[in-house]
N, C-alpha and C. Protein backbone atom coordinates (compact mmCIF):
# COMPACT_ATOMS: atom_id res chain seq x y z
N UNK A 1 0.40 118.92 15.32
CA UNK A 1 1.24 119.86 14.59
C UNK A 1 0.77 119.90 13.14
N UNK A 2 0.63 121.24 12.50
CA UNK A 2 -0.10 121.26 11.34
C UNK A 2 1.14 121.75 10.52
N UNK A 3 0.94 120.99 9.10
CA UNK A 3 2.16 121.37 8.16
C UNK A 3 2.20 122.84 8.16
N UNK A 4 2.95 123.50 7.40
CA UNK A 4 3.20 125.40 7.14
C UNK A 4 2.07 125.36 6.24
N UNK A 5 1.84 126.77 5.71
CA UNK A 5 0.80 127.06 4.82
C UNK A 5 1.63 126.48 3.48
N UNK A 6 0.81 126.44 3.01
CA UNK A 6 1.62 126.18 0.95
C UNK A 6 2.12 124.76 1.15
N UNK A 7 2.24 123.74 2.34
CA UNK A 7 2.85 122.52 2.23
C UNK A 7 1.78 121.64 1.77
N UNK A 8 2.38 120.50 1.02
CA UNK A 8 1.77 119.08 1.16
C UNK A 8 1.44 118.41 2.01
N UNK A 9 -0.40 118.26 2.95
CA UNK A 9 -0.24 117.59 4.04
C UNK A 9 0.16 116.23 4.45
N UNK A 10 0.86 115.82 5.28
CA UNK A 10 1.48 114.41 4.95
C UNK A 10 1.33 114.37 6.95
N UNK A 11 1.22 113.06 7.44
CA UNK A 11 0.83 112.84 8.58
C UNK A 11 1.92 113.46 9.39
N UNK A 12 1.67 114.35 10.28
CA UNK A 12 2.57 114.95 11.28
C UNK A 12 3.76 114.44 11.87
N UNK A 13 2.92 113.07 12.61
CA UNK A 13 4.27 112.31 13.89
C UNK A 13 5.55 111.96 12.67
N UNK A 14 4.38 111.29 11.36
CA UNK A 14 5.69 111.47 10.28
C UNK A 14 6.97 112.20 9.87
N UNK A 15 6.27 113.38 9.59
CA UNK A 15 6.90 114.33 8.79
C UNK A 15 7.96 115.03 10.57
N UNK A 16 7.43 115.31 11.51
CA UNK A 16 7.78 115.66 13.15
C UNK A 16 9.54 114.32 12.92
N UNK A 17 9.58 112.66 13.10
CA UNK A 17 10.72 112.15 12.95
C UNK A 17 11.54 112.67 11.99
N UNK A 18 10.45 112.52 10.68
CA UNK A 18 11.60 113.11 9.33
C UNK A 18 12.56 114.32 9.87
N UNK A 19 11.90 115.10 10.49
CA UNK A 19 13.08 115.93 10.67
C UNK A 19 13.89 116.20 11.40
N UNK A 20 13.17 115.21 12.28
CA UNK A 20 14.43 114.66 13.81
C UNK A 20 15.40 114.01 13.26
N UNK A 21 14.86 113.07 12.30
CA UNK A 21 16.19 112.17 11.72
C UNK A 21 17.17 112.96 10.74
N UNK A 22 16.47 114.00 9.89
CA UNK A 22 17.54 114.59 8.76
C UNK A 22 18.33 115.60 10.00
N UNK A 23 17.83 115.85 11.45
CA UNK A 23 18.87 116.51 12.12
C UNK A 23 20.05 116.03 12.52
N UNK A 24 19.81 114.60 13.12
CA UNK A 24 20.65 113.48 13.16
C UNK A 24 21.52 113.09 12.12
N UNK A 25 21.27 113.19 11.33
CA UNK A 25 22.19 112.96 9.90
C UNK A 25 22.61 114.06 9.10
N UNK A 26 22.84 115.26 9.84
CA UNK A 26 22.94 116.56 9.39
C UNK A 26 24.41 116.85 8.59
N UNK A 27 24.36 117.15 7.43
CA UNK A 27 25.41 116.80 6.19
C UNK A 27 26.72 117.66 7.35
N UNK A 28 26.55 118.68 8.02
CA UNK A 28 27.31 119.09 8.66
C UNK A 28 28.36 118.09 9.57
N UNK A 29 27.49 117.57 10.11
CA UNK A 29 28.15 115.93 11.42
C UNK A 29 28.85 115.46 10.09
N UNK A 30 28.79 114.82 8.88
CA UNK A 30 29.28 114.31 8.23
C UNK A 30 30.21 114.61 8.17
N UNK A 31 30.49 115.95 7.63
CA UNK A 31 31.56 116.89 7.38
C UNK A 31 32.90 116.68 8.56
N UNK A 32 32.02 117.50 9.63
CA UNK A 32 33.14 118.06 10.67
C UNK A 32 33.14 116.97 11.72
N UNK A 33 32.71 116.02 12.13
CA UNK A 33 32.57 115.32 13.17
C UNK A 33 32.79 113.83 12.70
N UNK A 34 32.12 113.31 11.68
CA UNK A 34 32.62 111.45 11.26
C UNK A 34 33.95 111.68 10.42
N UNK A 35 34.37 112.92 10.04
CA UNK A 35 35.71 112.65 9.62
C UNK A 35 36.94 112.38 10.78
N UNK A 36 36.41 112.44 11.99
CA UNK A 36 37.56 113.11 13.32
C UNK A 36 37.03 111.79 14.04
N UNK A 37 36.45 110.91 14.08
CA UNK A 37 36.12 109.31 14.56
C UNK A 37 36.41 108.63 14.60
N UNK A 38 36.82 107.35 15.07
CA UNK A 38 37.58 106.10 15.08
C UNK A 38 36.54 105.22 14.13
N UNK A 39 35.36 106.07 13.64
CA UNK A 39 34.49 104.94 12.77
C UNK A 39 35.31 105.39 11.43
N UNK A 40 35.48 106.01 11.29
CA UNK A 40 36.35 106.48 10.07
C UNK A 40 37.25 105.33 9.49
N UNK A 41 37.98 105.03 10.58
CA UNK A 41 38.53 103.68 10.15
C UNK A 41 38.24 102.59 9.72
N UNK A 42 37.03 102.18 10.24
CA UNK A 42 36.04 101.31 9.76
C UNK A 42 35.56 101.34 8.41
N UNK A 43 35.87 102.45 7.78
CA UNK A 43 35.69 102.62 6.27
C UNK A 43 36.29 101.51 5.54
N UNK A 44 37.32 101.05 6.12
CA UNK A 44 38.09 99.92 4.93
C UNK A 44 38.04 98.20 5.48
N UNK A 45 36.37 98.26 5.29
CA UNK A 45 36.07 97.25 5.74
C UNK A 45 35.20 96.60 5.33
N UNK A 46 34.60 94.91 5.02
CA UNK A 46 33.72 94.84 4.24
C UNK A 46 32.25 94.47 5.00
N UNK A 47 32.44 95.54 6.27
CA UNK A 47 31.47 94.56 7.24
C UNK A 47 30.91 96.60 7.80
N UNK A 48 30.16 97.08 7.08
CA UNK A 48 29.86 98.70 6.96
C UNK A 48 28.72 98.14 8.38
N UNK A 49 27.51 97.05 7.91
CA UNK A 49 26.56 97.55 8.91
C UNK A 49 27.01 97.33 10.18
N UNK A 50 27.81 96.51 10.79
CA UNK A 50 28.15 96.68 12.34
C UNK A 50 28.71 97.72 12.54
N UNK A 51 29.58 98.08 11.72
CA UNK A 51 30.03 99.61 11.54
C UNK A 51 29.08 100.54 12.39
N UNK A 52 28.03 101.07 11.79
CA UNK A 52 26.99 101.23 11.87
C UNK A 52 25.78 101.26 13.25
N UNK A 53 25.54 99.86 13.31
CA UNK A 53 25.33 99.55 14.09
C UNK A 53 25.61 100.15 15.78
N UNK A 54 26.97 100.33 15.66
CA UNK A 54 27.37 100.81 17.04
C UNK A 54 26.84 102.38 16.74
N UNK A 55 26.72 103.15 16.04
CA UNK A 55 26.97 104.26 15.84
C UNK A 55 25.50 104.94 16.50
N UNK A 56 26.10 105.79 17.93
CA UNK A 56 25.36 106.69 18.43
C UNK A 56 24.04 107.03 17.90
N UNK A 57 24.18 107.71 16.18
CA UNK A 57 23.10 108.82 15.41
C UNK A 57 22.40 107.44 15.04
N UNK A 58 22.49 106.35 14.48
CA UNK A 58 22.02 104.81 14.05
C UNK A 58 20.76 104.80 15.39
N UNK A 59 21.18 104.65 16.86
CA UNK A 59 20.72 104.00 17.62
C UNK A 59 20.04 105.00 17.80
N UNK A 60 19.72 106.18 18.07
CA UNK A 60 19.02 106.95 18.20
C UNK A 60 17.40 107.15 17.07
N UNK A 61 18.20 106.84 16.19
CA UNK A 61 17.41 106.86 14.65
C UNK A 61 16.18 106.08 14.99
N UNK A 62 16.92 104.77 15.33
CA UNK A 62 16.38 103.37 15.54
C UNK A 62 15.15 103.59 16.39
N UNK A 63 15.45 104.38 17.56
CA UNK A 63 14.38 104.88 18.36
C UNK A 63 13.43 105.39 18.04
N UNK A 64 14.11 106.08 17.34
CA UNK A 64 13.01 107.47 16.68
C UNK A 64 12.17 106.80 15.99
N UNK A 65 12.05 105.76 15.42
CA UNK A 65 11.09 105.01 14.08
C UNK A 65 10.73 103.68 15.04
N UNK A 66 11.06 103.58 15.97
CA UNK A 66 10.34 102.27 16.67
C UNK A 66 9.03 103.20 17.32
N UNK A 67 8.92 104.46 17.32
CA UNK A 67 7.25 105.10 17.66
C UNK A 67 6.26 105.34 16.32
N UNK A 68 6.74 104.65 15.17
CA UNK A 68 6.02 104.97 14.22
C UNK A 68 5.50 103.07 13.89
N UNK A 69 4.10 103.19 13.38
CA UNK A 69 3.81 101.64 13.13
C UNK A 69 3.72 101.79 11.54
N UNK A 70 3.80 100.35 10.88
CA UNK A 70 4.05 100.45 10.06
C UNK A 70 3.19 100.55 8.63
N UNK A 71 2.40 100.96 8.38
CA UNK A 71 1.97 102.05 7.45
C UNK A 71 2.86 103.24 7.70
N UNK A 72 3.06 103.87 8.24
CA UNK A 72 4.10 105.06 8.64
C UNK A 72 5.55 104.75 8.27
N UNK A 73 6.19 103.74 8.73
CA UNK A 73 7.26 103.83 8.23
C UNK A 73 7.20 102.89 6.57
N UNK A 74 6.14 102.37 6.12
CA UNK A 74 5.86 102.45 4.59
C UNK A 74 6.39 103.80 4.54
N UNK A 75 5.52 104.81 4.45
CA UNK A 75 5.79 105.87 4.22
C UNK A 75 6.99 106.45 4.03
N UNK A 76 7.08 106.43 5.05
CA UNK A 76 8.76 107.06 5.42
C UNK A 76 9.68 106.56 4.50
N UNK A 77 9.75 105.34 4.56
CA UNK A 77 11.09 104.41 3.62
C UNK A 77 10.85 105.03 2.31
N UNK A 78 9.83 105.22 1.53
CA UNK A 78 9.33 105.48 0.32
C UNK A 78 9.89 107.12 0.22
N UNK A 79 9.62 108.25 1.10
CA UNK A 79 9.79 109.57 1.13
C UNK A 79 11.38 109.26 1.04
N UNK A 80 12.14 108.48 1.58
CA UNK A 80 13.19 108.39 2.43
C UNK A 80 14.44 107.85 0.95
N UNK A 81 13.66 107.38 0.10
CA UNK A 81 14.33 106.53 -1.09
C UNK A 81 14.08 108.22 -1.76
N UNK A 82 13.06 108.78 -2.21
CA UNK A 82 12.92 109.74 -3.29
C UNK A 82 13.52 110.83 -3.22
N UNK A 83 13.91 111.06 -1.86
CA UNK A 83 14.93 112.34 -0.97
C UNK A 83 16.14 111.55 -1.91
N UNK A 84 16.73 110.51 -1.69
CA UNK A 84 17.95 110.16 -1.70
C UNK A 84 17.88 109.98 -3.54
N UNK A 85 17.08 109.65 -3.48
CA UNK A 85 17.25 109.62 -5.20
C UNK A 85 17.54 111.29 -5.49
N UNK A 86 16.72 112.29 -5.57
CA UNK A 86 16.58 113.55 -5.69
C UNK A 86 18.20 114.45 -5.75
N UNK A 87 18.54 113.57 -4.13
CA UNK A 87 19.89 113.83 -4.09
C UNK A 87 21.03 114.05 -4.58
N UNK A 88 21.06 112.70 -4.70
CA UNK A 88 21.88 112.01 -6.07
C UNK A 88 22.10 112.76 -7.20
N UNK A 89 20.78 113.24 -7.69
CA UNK A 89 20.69 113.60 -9.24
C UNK A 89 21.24 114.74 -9.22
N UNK A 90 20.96 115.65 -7.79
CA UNK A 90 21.25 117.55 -7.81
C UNK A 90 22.44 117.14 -7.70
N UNK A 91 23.26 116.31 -7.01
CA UNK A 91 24.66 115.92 -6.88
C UNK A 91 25.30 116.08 -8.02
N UNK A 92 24.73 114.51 -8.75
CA UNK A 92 25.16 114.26 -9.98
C UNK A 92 25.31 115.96 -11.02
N UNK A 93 24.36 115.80 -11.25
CA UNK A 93 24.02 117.05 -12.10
C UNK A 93 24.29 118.53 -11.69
N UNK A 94 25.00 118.69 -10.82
CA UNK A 94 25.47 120.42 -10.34
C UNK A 94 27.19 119.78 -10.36
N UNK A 95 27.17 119.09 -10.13
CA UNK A 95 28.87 118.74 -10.14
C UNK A 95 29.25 118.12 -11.86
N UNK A 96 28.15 117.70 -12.82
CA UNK A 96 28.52 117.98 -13.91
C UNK A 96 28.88 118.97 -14.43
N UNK A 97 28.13 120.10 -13.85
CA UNK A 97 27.57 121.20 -14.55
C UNK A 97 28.84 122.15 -14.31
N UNK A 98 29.35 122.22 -13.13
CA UNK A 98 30.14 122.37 -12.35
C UNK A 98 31.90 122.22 -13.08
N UNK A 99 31.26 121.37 -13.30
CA UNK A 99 33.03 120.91 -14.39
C UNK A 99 32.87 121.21 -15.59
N UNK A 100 31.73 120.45 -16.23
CA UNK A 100 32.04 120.42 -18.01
C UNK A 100 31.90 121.67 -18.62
N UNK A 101 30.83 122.83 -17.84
CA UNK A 101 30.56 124.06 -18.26
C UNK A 101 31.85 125.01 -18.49
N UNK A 102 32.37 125.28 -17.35
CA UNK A 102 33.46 126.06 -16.91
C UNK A 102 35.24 125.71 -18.06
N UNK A 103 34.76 123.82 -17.57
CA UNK A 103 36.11 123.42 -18.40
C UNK A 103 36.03 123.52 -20.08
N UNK A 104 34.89 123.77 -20.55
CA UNK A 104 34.72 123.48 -22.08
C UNK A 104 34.88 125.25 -22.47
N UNK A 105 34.17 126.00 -21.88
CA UNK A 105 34.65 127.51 -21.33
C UNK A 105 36.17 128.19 -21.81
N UNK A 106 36.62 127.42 -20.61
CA UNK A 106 38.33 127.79 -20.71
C UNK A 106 38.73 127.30 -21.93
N UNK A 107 38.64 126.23 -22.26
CA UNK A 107 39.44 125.54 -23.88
C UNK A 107 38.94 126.15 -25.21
N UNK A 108 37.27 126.74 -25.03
CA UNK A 108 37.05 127.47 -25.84
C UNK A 108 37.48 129.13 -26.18
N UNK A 109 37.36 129.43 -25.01
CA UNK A 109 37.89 130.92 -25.07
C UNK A 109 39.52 130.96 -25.74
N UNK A 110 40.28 130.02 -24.71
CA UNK A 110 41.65 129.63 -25.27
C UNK A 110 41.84 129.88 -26.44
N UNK A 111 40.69 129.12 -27.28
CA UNK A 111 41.04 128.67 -28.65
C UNK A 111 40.89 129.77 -29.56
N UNK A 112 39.65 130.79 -28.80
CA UNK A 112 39.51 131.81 -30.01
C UNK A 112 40.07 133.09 -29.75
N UNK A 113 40.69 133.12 -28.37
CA UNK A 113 42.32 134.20 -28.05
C UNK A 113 42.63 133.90 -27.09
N UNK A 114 43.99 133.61 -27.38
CA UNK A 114 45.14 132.84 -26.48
C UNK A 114 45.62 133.62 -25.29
N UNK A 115 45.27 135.02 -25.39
CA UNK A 115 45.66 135.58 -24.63
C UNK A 115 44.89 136.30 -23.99
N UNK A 116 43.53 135.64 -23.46
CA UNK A 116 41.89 136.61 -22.82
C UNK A 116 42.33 135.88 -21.61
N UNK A 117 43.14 135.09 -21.03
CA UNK A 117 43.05 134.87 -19.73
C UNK A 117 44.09 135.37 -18.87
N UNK A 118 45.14 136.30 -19.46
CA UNK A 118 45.99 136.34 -19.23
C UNK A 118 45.75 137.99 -18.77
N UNK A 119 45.36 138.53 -20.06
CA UNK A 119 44.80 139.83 -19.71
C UNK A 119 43.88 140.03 -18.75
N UNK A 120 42.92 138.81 -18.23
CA UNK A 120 41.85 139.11 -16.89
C UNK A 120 42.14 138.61 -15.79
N UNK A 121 43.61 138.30 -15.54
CA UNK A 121 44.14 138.06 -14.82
C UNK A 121 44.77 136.38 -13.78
N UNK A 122 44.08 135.72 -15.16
CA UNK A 122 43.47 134.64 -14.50
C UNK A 122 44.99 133.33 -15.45
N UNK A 123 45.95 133.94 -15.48
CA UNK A 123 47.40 133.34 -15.64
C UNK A 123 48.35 133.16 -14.17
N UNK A 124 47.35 133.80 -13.40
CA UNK A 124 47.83 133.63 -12.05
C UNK A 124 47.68 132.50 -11.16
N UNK A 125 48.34 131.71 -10.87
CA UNK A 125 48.00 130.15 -10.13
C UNK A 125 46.99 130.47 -8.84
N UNK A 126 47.40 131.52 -8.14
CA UNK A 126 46.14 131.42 -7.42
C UNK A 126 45.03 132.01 -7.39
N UNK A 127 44.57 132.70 -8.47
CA UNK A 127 43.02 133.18 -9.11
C UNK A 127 42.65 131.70 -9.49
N UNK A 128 42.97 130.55 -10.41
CA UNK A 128 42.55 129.89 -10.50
C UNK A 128 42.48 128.48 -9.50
N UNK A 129 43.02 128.24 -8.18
CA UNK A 129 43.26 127.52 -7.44
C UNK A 129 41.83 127.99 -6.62
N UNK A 130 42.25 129.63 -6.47
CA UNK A 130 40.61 129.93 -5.53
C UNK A 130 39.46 129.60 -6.03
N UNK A 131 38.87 129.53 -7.56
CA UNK A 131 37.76 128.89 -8.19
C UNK A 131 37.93 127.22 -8.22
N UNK A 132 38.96 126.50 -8.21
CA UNK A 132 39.27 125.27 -8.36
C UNK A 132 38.52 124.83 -7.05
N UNK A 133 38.82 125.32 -5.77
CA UNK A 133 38.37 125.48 -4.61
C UNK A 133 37.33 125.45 -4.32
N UNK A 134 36.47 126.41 -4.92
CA UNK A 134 35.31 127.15 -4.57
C UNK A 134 34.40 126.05 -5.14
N UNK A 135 34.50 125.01 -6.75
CA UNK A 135 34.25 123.87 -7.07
C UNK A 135 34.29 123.12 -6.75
N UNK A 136 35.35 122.55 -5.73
CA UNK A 136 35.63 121.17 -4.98
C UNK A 136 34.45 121.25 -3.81
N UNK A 137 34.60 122.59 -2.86
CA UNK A 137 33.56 122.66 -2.02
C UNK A 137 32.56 122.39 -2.35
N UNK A 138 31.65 123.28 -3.04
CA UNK A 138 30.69 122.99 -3.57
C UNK A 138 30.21 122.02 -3.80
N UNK A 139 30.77 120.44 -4.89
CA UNK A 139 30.96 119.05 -4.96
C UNK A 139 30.60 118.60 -4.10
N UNK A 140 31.82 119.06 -2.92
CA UNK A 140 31.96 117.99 -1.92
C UNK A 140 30.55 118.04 -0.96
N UNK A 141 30.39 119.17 -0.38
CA UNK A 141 28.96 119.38 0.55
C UNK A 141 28.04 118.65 -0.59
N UNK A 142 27.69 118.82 -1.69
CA UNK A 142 26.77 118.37 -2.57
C UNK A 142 26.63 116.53 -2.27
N UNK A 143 28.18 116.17 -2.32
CA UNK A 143 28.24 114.75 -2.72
C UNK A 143 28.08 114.25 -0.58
N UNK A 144 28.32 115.01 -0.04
CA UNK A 144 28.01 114.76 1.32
C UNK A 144 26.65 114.41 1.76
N UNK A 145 25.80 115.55 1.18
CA UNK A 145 24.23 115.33 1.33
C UNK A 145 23.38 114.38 0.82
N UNK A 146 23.92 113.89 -0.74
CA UNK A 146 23.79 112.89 -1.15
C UNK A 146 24.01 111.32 -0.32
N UNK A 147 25.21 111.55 0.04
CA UNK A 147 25.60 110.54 1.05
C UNK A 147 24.23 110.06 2.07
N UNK A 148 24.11 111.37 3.44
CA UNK A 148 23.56 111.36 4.12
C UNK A 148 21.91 110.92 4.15
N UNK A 149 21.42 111.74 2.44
CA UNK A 149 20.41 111.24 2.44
C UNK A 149 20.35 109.62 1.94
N UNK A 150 21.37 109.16 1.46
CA UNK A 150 21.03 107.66 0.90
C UNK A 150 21.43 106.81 2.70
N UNK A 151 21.70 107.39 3.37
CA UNK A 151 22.16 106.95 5.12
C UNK A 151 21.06 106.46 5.12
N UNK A 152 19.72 107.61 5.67
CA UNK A 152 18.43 107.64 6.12
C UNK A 152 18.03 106.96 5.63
N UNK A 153 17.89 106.32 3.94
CA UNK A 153 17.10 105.50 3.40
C UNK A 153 17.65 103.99 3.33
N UNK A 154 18.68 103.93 4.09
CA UNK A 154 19.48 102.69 4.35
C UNK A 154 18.69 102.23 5.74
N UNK A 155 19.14 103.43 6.47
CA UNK A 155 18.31 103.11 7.90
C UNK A 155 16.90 102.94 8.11
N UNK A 156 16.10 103.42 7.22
CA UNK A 156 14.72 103.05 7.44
C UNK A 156 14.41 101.60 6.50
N UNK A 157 15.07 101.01 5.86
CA UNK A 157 15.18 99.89 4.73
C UNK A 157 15.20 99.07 6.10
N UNK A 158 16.30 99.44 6.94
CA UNK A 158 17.05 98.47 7.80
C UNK A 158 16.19 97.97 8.84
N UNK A 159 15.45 98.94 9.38
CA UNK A 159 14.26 99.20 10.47
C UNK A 159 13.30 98.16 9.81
N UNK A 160 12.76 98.90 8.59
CA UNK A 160 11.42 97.95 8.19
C UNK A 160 12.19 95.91 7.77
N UNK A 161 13.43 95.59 7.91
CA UNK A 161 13.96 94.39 7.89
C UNK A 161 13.47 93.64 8.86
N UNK A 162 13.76 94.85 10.10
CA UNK A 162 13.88 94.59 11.48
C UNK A 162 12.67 93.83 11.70
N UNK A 163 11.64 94.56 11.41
CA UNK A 163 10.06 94.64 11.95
C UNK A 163 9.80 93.11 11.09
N UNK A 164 10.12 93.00 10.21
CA UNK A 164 10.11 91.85 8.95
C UNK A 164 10.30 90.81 9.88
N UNK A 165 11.70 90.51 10.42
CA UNK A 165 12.44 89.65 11.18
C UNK A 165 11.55 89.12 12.68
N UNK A 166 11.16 90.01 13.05
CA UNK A 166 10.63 90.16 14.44
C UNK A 166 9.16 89.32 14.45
N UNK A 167 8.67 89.92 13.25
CA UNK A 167 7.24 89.65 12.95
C UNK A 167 7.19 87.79 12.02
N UNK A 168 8.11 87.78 11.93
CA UNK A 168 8.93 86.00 11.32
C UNK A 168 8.79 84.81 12.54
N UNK A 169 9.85 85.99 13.78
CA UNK A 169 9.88 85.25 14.65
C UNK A 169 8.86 84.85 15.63
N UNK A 170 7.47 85.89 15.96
CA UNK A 170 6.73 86.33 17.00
C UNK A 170 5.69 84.86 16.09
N UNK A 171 5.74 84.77 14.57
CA UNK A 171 5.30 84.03 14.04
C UNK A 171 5.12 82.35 14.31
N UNK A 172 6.56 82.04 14.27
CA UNK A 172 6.95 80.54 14.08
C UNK A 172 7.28 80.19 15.55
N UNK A 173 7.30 81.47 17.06
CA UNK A 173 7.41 81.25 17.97
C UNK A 173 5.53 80.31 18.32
N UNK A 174 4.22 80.88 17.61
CA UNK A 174 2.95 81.04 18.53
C UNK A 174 2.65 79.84 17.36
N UNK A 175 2.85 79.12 16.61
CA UNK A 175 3.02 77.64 15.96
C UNK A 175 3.40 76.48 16.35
């Protein structure tokens, strides 16, 4: 499988999991499906990786990266941290932007006529509840994806432990 035109070539079977796994961890499942779970509950707990562990999209994952050797999942973990970093920051930084712009906005306009919001209609509780809204969403899918991508880079951290562990034992077993 050859990357698209205009891409960065990066090894196929690679880049082929990467996107098996970001399907698996699809900010959507986050959304509509781990909120409606009995793992949900497991949230208030100080024991996340067994959590985890049991979890269907986890074990599947797990699969998916036990066909890659490891130069490859080097790779991966490394792509897998800079996604989640990347994340983070559009997170961070659109949900700043998101608030301080808009809110410094309103207090300014306020200040230089008291009565420009009133005249554009926007003295109405729910003109401003529907933008209050339209912000929270926004956030929230933002701060979801963020999530998801710091998942993947948990799970491939976790994998290359694995291989760590295995390769310890296969060690001090042939000694």
């Amino acid at each position: 499988m050859s990357e698209p035109r205009g891409y960065i070539a990066n090894d196929p079977v690679v880049m082929d999991v990467w996107k098996r796994l970001t399907k698996l961890f699809a900010v959507w499942r986050l959304i509509v499906i781990a909120s409606f779970t009995r793992r949900v509950l497991y949230q208030f707990t100080n024991d996340q990786m067994s959590t985890l562990m049991r979890s269907g999209h986890w074990k599947i994952a797990l699969g998916l990266l036990g066909g890659l050797n490891d130069p490859q999942l080097d790779f991966l973990a490394e792509w897998s941290r800079l996604n989640a970093a990347r994340s983070e920051r559009i997170f961070r930084t659109t949900t700043l932007i998101l608030v301080s712009i808009p809110v410094a906005a309103v207090f300014g306009v306020s200040e230089m006529d008291p009565e420009f919001w009133q005249r554009i209609g926007f003295a109405r509780p729910e003109s401003l509840m529907v933008i209050i809204g339209l912000w929270l969403l926004v956030s929230g899918i933002l701060m979801a994806a963020a999530w998801r991508s710091r998942d993947l880079a948990d799970l491939i951290a976790l994998e290359q432990a694995r291989r760590k562990l295995r390769s310890s034992k296969l060690a001090s077993a042939t000694q």
